[in-house]
Protein backbone atom coordinates (compact mmCIF):
# COMPACT_ATOMS: atom_id res chain seq x y z
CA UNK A 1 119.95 101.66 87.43
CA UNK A 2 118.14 103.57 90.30
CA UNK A 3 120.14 103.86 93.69
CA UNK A 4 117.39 104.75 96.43
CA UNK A 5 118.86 105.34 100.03
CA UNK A 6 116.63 105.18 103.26
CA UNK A 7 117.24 107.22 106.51
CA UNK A 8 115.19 106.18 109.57
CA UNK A 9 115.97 104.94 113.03
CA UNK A 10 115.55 101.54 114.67
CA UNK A 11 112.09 100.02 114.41
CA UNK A 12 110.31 102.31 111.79
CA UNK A 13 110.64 99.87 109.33
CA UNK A 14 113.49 101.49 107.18
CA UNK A 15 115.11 97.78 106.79
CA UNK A 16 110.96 96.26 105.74
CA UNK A 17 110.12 99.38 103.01
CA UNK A 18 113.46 98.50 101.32
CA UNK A 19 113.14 94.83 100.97
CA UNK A 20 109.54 94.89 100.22
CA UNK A 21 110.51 97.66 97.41
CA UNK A 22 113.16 94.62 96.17
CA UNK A 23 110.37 92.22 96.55
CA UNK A 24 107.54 94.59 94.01
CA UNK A 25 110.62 95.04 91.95
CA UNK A 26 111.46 91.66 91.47
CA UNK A 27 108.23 91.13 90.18
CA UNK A 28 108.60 93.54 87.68
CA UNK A 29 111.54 91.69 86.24
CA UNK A 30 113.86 93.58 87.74
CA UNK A 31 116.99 92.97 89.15
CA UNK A 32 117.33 94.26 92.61
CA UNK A 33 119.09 94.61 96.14
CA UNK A 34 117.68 95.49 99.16
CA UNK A 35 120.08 95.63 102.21
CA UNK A 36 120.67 97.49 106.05
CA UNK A 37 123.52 99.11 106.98
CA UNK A 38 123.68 98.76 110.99
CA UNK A 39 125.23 98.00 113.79
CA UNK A 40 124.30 96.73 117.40
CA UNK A 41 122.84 100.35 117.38
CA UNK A 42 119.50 100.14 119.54
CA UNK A 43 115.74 100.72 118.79
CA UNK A 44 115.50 104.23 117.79
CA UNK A 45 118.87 105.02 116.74
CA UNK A 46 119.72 106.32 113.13
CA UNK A 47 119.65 103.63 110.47
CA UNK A 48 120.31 103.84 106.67
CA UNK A 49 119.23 101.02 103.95
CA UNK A 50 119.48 100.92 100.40
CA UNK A 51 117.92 99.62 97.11
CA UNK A 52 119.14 99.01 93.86
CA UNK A 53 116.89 98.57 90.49
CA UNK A 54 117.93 98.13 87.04
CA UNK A 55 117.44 96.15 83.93
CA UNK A 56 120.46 94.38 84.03
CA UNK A 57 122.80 92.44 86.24
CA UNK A 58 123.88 94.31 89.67
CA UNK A 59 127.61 94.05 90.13
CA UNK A 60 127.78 96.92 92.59
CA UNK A 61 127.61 95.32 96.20
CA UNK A 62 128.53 98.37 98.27
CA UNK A 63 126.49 101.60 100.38
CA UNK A 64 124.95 104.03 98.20
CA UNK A 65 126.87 107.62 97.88
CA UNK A 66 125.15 109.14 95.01
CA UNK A 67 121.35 108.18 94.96
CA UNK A 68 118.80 108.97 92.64
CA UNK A 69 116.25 108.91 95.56
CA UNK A 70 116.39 109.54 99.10
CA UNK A 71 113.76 108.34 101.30
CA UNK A 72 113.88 110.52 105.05
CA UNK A 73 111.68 108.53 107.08
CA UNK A 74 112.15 110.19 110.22
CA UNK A 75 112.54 114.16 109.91
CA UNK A 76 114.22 114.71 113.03
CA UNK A 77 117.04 112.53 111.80
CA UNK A 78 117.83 116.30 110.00
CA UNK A 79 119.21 117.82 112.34
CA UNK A 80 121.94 115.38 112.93
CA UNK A 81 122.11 113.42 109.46
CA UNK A 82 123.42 114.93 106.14
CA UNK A 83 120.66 112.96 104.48
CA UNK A 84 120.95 114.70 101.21
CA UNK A 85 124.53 113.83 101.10
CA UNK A 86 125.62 113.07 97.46
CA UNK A 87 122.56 113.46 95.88
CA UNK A 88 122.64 113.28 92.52
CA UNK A 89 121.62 116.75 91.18
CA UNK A 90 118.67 115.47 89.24
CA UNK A 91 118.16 113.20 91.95
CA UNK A 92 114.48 113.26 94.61
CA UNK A 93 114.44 113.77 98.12
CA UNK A 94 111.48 112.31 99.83
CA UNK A 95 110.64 113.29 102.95
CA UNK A 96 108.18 112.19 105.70
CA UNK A 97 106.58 115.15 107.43
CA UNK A 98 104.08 117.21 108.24
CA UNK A 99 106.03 120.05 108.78
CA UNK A 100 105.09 123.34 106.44
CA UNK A 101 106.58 123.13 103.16
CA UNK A 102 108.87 126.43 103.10
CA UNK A 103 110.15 124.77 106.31
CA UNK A 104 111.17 121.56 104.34
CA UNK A 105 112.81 123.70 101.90
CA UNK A 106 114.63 125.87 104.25
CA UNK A 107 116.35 122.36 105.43
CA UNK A 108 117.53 121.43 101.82
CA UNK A 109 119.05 124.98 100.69
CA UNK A 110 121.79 123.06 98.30
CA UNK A 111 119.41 120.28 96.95
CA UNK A 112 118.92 121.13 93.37
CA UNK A 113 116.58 118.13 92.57
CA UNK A 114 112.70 117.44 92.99
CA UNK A 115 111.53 117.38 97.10
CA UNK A 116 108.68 115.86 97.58
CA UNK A 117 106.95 115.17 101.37
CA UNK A 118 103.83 112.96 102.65
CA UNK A 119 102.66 112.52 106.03
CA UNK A 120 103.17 109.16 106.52
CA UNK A 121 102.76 109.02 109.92
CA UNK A 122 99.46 110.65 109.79
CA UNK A 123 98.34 108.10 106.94
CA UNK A 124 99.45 104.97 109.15
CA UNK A 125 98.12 106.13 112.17
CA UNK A 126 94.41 106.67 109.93
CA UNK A 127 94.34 103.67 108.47
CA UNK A 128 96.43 100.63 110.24
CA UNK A 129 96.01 102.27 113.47
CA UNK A 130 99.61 102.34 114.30
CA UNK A 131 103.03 105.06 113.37
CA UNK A 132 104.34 102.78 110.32
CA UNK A 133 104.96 105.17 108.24
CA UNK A 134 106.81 102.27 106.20
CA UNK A 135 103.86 101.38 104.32
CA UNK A 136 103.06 105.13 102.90
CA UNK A 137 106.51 105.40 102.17
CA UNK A 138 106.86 102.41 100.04
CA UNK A 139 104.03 103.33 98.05
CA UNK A 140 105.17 106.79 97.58
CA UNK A 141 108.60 105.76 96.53
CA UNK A 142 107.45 103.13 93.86
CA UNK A 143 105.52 106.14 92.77
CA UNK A 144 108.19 108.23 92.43
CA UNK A 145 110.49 105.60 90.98
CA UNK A 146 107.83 104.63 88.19
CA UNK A 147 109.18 101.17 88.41
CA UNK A 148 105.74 99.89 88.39
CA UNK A 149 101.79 101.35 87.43
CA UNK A 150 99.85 102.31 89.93
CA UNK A 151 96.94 99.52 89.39
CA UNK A 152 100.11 96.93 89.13
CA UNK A 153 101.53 98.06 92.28
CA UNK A 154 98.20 97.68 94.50
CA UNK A 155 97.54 94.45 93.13
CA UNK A 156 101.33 93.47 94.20
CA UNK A 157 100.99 94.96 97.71
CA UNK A 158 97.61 92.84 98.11
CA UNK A 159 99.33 89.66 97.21
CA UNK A 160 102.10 90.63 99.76
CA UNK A 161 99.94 91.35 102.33
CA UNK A 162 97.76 88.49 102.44
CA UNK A 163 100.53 86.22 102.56
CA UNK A 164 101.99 87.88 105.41
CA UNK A 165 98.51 88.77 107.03
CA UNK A 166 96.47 85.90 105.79
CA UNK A 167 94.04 85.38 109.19
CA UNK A 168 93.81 89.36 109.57
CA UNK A 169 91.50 90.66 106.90
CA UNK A 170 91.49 94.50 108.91
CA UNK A 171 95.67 94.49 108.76
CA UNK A 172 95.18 93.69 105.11
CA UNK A 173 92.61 95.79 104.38
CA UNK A 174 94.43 98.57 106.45
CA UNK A 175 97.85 98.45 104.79
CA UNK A 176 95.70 98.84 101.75
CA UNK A 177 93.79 102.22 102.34
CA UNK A 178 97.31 103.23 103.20
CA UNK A 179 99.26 102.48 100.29
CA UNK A 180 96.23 103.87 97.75
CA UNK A 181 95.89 107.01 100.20
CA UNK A 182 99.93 107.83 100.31
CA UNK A 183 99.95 107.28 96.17
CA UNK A 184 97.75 109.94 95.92
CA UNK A 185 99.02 112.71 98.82
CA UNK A 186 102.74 112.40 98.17
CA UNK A 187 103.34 116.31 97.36
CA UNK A 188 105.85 118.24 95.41
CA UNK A 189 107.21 121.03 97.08
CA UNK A 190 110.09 122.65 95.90
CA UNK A 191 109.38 125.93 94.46
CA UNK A 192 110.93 125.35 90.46
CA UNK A 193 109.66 122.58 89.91
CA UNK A 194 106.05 123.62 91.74
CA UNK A 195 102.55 122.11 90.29
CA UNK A 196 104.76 119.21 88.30
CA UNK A 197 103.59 115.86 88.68
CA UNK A 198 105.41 112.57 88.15
């Protein structure tokens, strides 16, 4: 089974990336959950969701503590979130930024897994003309995860998209460019495990 925990704040899409990562899982043959954790906290404030993947039946149906993967959406959310909390030690830590990556590292000094970092924001802005840095996240994460191929997981995410776009071809085509674009710029960083790839 692979426990994934998001960090992000009201209305970047935290709650979206983790049910649409159920939804590509699902169509793996997974099993999967994909649920919030919230309260009447307003738009901005710090959220945390959470995903669940394995082979098998789920009987588990409470928060994460020890993830295989965390997901940072928002990288101000570290200086007043543990994020990294319980982390399994061969666990990821992905992180959205475009911060300099000895900076990144200076934030994680105890994480003894892989750290990884993308610019989502950048990406979303470039290619759906808005900050969802949702979309490049997902992508990245299913990379990450190898729960699904890369060809596999484009063709899912076009499905997906037309059914929720279907009259805008640009949104589409948009979400697209940004989910083959953050596939191929999410970035190891951490210095013992430099030059590795997935």
């Amino acid at each position: 089974m692979i426990e994934i925990r998001w960090h992000g704040r009201g209305g970047q899409g935290a709650k979206t990336a983790a049910l649409l990562l159920a939804d590509a899982a699902f169509e793996t043959g997974l099993h999967v959950q994909g649920f919030p954790e919230y309260g009447p906290e307003r738009m901005g404030a710090p959220i945390t969701a959470y995903n669940r993947l394995s082979d098998g039946p789920i009987r588990i149906h409470s928060n994460i503590y020890n993830p295989d993967l965390v997901v940072v959406v928002d990288e101000t959310l570290l200086k007043s979130v543990d994020v990294a909390a319980g982390l399994k030690d061969t666990g990821k830590l992905l992180v959205n930024t475009n911060s300099d990556p000895e900076s990144v590292l200076r934030s994680f000094p105890g994480v003894k897994g892989d750290i990884w970092v993308i610019d989502a924001m950048d990406i979303s802005i470039r290619t759906i003309g808005r900050n969802l840095p949702n979309t490049p996240l997902l992508s990245a994460v299913v990379r990450l995860t190898g729960i699904m191929g890369e060809e596999a997981f484009f063709k899912n995410m076009e499905k997906a998209f037309g059914e929720k776009f279907a009259r805008k071809r640009e949104v589409i085509e948009g979400n697209m460019r940004a989910v083959k674009e953050a596939w191929a710029s999410v970035l190891q960083i951490n210095e013992q495990a430099r030059g590795k790839d997935v």
